[in-house]
C-alpha atoms as a PDB file:
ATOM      1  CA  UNK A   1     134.666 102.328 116.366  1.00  0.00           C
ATOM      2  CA  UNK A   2     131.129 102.875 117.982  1.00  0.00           C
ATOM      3  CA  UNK A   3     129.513 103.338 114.561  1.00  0.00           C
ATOM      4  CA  UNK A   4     131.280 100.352 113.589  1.00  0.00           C
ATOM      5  CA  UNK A   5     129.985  98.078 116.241  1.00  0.00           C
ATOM      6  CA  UNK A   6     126.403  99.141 116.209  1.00  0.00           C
ATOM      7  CA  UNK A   7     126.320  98.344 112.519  1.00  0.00           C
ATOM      8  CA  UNK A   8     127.563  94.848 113.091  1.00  0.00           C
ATOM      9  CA  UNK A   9     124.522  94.613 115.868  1.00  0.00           C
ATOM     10  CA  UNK A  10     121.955  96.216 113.130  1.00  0.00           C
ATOM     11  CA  UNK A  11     123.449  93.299 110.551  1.00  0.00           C
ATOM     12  CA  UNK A  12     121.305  91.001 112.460  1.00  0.00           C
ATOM     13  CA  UNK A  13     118.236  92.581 112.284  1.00  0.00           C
ATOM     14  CA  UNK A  14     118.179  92.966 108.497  1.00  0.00           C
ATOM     15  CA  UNK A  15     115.782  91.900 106.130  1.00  0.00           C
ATOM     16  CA  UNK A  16     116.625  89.258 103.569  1.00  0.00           C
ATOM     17  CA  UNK A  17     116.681  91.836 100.706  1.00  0.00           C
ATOM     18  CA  UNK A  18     118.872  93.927 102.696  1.00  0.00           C
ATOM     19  CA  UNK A  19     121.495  91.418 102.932  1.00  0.00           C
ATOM     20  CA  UNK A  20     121.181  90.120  99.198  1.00  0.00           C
ATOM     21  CA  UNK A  21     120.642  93.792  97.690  1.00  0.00           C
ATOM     22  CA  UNK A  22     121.471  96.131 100.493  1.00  0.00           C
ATOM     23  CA  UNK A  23     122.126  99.188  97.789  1.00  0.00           C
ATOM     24  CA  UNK A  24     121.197 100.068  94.349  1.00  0.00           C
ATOM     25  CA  UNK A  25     123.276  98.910  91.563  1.00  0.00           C
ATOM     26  CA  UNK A  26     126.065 101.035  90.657  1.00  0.00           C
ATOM     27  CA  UNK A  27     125.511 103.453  88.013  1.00  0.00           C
ATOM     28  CA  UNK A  28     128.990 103.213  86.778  1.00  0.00           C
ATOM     29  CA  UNK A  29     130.069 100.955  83.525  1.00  0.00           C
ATOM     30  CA  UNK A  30     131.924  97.976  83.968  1.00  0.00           C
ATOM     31  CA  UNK A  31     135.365  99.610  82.854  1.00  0.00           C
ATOM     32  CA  UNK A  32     135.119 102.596  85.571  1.00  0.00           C
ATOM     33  CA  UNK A  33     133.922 100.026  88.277  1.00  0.00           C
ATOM     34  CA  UNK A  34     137.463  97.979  87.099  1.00  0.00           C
ATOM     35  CA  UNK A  35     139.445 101.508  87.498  1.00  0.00           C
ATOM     36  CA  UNK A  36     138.034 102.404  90.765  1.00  0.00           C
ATOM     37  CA  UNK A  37     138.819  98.772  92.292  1.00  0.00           C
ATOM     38  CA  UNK A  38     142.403  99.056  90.565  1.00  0.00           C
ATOM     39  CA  UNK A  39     142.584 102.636  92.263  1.00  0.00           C
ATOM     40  CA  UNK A  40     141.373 101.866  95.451  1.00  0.00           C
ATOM     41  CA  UNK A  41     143.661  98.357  95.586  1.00  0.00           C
ATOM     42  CA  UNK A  42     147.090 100.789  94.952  1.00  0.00           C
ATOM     43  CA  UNK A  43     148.389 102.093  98.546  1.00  0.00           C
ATOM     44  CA  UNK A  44     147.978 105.718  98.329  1.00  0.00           C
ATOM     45  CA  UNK A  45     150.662 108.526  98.488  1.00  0.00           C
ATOM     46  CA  UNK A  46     149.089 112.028  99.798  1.00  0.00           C
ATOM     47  CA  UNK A  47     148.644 112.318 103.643  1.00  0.00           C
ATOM     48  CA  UNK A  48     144.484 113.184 103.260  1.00  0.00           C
ATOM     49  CA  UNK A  49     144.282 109.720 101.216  1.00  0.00           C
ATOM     50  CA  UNK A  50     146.145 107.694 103.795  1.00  0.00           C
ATOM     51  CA  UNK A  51     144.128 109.103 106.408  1.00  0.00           C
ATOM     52  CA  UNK A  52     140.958 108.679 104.476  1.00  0.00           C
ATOM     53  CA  UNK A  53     141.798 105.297 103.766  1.00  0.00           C
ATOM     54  CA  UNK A  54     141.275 104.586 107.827  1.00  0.00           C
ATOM     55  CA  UNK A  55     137.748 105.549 106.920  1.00  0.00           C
ATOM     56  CA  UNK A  56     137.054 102.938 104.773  1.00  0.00           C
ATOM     57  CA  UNK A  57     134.842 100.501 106.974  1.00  0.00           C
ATOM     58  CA  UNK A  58     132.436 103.732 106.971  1.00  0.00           C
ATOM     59  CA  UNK A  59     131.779 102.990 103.408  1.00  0.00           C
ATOM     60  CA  UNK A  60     129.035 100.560 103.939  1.00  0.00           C
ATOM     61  CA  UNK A  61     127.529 103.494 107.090  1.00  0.00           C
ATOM     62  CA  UNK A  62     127.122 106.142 104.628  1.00  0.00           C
ATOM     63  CA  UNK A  63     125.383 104.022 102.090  1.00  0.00           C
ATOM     64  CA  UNK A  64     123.211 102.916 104.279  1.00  0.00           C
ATOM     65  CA  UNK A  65     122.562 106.494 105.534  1.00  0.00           C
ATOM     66  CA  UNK A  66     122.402 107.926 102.435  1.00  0.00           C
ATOM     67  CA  UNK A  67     120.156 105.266 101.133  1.00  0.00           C
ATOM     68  CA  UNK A  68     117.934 105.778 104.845  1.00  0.00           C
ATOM     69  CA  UNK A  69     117.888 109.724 103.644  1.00  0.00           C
ATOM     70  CA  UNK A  70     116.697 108.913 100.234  1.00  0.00           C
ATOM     71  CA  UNK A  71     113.784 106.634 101.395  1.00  0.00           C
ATOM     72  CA  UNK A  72     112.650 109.101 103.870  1.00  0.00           C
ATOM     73  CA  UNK A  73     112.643 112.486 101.389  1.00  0.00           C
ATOM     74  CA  UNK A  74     110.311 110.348  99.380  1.00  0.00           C
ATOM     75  CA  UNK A  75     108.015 109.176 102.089  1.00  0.00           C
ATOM     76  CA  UNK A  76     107.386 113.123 102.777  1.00  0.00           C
ATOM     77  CA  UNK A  77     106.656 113.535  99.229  1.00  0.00           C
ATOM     78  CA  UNK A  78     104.571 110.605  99.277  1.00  0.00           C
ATOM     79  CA  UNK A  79     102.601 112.066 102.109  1.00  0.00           C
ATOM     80  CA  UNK A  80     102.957 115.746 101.087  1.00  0.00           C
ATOM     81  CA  UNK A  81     101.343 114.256  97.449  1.00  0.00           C
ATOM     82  CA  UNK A  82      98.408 112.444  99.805  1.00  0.00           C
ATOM     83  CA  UNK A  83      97.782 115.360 101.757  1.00  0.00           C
ATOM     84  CA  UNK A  84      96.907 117.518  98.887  1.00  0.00           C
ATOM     85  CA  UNK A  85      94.883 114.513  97.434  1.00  0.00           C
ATOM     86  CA  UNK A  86      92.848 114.993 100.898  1.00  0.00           C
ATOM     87  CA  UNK A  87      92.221 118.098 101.343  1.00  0.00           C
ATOM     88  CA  UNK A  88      90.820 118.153  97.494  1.00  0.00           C
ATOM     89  CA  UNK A  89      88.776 115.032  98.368  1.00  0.00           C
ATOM     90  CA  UNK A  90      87.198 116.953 101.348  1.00  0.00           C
ATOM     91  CA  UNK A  91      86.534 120.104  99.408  1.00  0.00           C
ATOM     92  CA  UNK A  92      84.676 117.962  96.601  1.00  0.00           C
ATOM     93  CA  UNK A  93      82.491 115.918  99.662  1.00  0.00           C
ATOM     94  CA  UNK A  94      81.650 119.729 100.728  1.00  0.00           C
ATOM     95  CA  UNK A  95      80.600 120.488  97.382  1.00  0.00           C
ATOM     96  CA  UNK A  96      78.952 117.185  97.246  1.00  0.00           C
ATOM     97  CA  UNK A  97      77.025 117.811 100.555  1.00  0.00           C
ATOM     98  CA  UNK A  98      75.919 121.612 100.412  1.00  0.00           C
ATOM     99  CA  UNK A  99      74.626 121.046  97.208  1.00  0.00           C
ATOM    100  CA  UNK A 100      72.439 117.653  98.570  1.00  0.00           C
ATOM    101  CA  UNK A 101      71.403 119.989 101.218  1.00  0.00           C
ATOM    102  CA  UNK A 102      70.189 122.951  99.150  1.00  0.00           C
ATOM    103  CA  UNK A 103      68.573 119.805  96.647  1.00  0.00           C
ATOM    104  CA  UNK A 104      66.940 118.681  99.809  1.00  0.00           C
ATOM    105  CA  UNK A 105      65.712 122.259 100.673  1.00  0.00           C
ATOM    106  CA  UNK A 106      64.095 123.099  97.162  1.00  0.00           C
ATOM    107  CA  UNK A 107      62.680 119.956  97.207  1.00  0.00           C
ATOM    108  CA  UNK A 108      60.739 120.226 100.640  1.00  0.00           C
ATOM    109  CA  UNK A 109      59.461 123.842  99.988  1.00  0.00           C
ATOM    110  CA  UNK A 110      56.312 124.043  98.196  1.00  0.00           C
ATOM    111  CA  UNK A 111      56.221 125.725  94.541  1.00  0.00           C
ATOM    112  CA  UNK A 112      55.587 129.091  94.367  1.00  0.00           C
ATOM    113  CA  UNK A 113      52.135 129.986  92.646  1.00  0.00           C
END
């Protein structure tokens, strides 16, 4: 019930896409997305699938979540992928400057006779 509540308090401060295109498009064909409505519309029978149908309203929390966890396993690859590009930017600006230093040194030293 708490989850529930906080989530309608959170609806407010989505974004516009959220609220158009809160989720990624479904993956499934048009015939299985007709056979899951038809199986999820028919009252079911087992005890775990009435009990799981009390669940329900969680639907739209774990999508959310799941799309949250998504987002943020790429943002560490993202910065895992830019922290690698650093560090081999700074070892090339070493290179870079220990070899304008040793240019600099040759160049003030007087030639050798």
């Amino acid at each position: 019930q708490r989850i529930l509540r906080l989530a309608e308090m959170c609806r407010r401060l989505e974004t516009e896409e959220e609220k158009v295109l809160p989720f990624y498009p479904s993956s499934l064909a048009e015939r299985e997305q007709q056979d899951v409505r038809r199986i999820l519309a028919a009252s079911p029978n087992e005890p775990l699938a009435r009990a799981v149908q009390d669940y329900v309203g969680l639907e739209r929390f774990w999508q959310r979540f799941n799309k949250a966890k998504l987002e943020e396993k790429a943002l560490e690859r993202a910065r895992a992928a830019l922290a690698n590009r650093n560090r081999h930017l700074r070892e090339l600006l070493q290179q870079y400057l220990a070899g304008a230093v040793l240019s600099h040194k040759v160049s003030r030293d007087p030639p050798p006779l």
